[in-house]
N, C-alpha and C. Protein backbone atom coordinates (compact mmCIF):
# COMPACT_ATOMS: atom_id res chain seq x y z
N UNK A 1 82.15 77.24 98.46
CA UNK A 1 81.21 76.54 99.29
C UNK A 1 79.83 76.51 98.65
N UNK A 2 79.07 77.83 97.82
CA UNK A 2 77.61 77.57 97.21
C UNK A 2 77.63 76.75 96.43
N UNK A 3 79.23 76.22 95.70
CA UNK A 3 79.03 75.20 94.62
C UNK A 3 78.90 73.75 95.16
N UNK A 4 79.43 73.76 96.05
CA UNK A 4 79.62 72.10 96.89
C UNK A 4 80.55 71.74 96.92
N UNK A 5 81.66 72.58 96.88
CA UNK A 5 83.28 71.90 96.13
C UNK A 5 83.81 72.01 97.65
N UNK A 6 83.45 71.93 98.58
CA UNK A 6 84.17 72.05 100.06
C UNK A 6 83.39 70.98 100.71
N UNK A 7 84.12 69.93 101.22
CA UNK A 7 83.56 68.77 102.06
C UNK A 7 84.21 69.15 103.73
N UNK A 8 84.80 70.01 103.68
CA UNK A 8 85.44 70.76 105.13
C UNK A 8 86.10 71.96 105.36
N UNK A 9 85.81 72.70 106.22
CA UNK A 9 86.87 73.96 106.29
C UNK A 9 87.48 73.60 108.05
N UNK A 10 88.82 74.20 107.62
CA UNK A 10 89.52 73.79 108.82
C UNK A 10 90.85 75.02 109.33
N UNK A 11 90.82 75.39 110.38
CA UNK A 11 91.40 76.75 110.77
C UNK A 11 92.08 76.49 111.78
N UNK A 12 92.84 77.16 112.18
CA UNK A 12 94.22 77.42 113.22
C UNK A 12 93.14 78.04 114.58
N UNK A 13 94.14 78.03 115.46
CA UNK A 13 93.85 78.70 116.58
C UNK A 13 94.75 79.81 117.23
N UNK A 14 94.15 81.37 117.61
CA UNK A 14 95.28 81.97 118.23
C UNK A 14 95.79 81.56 119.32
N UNK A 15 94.18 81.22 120.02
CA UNK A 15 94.54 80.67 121.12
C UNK A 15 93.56 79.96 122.05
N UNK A 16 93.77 79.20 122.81
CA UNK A 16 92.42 78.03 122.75
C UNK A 16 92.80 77.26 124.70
N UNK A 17 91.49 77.03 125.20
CA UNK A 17 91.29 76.58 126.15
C UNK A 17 90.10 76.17 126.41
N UNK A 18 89.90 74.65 126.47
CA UNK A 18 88.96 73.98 126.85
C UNK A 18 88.48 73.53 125.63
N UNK A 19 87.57 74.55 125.17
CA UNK A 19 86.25 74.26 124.24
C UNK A 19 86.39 75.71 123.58
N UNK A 20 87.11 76.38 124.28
CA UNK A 20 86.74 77.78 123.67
C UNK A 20 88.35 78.35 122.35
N UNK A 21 87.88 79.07 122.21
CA UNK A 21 89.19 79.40 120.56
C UNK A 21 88.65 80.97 120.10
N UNK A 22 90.45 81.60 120.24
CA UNK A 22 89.98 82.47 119.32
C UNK A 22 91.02 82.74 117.89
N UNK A 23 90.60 83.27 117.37
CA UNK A 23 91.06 83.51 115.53
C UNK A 23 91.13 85.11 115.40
N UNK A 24 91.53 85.07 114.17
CA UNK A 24 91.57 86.55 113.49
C UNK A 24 89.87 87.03 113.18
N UNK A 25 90.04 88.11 113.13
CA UNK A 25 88.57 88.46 112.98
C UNK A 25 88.04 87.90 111.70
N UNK A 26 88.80 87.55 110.36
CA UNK A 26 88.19 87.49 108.92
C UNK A 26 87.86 85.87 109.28
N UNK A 27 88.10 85.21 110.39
CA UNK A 27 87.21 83.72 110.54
C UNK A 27 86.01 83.69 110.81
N UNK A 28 85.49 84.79 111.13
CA UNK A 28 84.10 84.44 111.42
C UNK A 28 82.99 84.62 110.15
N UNK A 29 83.46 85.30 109.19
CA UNK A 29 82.27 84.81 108.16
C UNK A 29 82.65 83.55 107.71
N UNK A 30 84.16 82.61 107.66
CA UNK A 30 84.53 81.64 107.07
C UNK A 30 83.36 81.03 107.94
N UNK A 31 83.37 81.27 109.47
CA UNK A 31 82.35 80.25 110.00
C UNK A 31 81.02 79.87 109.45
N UNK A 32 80.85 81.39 109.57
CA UNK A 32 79.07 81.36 109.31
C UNK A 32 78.64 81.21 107.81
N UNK A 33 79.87 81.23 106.81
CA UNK A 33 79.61 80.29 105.79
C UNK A 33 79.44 78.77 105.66
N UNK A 34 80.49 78.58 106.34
CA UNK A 34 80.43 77.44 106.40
C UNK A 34 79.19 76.66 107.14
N UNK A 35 78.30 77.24 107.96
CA UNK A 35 77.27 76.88 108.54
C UNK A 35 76.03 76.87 107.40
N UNK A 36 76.18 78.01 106.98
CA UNK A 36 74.81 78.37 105.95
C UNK A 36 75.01 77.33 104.78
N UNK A 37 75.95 76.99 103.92
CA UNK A 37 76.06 75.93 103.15
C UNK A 37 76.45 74.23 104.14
N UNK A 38 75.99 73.99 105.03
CA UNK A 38 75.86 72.69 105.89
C UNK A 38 77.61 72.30 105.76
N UNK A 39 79.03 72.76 105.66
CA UNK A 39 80.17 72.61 105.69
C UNK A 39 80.84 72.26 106.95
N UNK A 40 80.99 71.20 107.55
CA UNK A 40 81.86 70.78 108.35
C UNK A 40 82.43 71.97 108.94
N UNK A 41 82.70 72.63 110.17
CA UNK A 41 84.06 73.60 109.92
C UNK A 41 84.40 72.82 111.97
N UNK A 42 85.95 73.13 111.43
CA UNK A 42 86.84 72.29 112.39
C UNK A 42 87.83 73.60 112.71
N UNK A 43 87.98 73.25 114.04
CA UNK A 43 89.45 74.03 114.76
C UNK A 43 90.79 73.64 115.13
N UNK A 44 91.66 73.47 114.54
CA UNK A 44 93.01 72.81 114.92
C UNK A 44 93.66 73.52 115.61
N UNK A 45 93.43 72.71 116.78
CA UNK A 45 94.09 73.71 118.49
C UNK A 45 95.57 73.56 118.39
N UNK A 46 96.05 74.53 118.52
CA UNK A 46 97.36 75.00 118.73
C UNK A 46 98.09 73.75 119.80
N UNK A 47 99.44 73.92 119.54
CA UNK A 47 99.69 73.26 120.57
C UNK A 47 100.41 73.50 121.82
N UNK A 48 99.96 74.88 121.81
CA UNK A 48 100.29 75.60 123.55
C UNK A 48 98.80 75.84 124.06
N UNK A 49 98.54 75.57 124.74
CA UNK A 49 97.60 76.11 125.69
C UNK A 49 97.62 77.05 126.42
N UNK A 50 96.34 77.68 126.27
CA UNK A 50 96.31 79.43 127.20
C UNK A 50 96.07 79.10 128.69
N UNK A 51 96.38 78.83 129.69
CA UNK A 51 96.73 79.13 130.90
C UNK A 51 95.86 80.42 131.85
N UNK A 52 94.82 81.11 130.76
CA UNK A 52 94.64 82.43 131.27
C UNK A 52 92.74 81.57 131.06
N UNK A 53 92.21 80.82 132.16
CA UNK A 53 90.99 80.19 131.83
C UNK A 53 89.54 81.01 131.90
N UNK A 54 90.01 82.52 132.08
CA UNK A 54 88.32 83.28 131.76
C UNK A 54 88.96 84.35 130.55
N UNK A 55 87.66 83.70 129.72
CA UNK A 55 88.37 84.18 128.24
C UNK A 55 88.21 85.94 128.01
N UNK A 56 87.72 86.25 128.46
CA UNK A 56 87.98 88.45 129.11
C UNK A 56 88.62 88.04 129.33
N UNK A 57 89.79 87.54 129.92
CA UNK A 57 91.22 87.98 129.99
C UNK A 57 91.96 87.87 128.95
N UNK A 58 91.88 87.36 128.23
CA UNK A 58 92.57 86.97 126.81
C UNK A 58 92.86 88.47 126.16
N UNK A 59 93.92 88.58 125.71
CA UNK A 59 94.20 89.95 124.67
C UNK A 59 94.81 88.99 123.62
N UNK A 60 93.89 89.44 122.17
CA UNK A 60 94.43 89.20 121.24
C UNK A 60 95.95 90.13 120.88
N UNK A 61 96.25 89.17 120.43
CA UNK A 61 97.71 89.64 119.47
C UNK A 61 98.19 90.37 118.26
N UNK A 62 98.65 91.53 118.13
CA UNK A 62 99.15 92.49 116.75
C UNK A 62 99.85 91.44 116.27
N UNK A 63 99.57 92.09 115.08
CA UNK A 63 100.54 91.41 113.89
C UNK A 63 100.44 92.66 113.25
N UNK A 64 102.03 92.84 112.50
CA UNK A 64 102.15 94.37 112.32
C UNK A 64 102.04 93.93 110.46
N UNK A 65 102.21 95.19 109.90
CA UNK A 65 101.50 95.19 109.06
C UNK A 65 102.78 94.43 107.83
N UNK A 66 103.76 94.60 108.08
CA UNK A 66 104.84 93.65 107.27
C UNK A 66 104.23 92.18 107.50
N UNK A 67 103.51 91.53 108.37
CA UNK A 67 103.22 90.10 108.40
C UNK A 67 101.86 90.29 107.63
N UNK A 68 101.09 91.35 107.73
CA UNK A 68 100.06 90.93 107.24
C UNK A 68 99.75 91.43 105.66
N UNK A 69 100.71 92.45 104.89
CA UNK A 69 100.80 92.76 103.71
C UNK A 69 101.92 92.13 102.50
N UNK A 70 102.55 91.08 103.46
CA UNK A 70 103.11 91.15 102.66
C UNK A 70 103.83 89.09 102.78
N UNK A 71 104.43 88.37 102.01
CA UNK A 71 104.64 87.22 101.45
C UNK A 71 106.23 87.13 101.40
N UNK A 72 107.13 86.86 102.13
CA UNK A 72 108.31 86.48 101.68
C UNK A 72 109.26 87.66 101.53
N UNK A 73 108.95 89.06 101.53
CA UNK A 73 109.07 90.09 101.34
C UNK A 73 108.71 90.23 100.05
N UNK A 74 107.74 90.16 99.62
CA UNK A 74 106.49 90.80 98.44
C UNK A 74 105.74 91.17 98.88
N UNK A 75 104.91 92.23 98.60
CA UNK A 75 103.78 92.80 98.70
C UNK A 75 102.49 91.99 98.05
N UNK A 76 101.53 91.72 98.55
CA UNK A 76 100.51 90.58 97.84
C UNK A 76 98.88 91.79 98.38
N UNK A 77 99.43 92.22 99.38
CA UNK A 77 98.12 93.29 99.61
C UNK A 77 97.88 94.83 98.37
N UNK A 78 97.33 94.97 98.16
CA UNK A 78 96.95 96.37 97.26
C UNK A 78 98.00 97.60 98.13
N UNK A 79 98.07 98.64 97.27
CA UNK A 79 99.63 99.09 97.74
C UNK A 79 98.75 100.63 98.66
N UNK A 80 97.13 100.72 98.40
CA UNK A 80 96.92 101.61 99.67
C UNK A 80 96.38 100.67 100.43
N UNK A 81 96.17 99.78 100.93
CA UNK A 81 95.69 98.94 102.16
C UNK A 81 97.06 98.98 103.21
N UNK A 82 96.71 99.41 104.36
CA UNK A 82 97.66 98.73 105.97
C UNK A 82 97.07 98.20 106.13
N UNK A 83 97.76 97.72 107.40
CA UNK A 83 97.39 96.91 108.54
C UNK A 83 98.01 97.02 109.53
């Protein structure tokens, strides 16, 4: 993004109602990068809707650490990092 080589960043949703969205925690510097270099950034709403409309109620979701260390069954994370 400091070089200019991004004309958009564009992200998933865990889960989304109305106007509101939430993500994994490592989206929010994508955001606030994307703000500080003037980058478009977009949310591509899921296509279930949360049903649960005051967002305190919302519980984010585990993902255990086989989804998040690892690719196909490879390891792609450093071999002392969990999750």
């Amino acid at each position: 993004m400091a070089q200019g080589a991004w004309t958009k960043v564009v992200v998933g949703a865990d889960r989304s109602w109305d106007s509101m969205f939430t993500n994994k925690v490592g989206t929010l510097p994508i955001a606030l990068a994307a703000k500080f270099y003037g980058v478009p950034f977009y949310v591509r709403r899921v296509s279930t809707l949360d049903l649960v409309t005051d967002v305190s109620e919302w519980l984010l979701r585990s993902v255990t650490s086989e989804k998040s260390c690892f690719i196909g069954g490879k390891r792609f994370a450093p071999r002392n990092v969990e999750a």
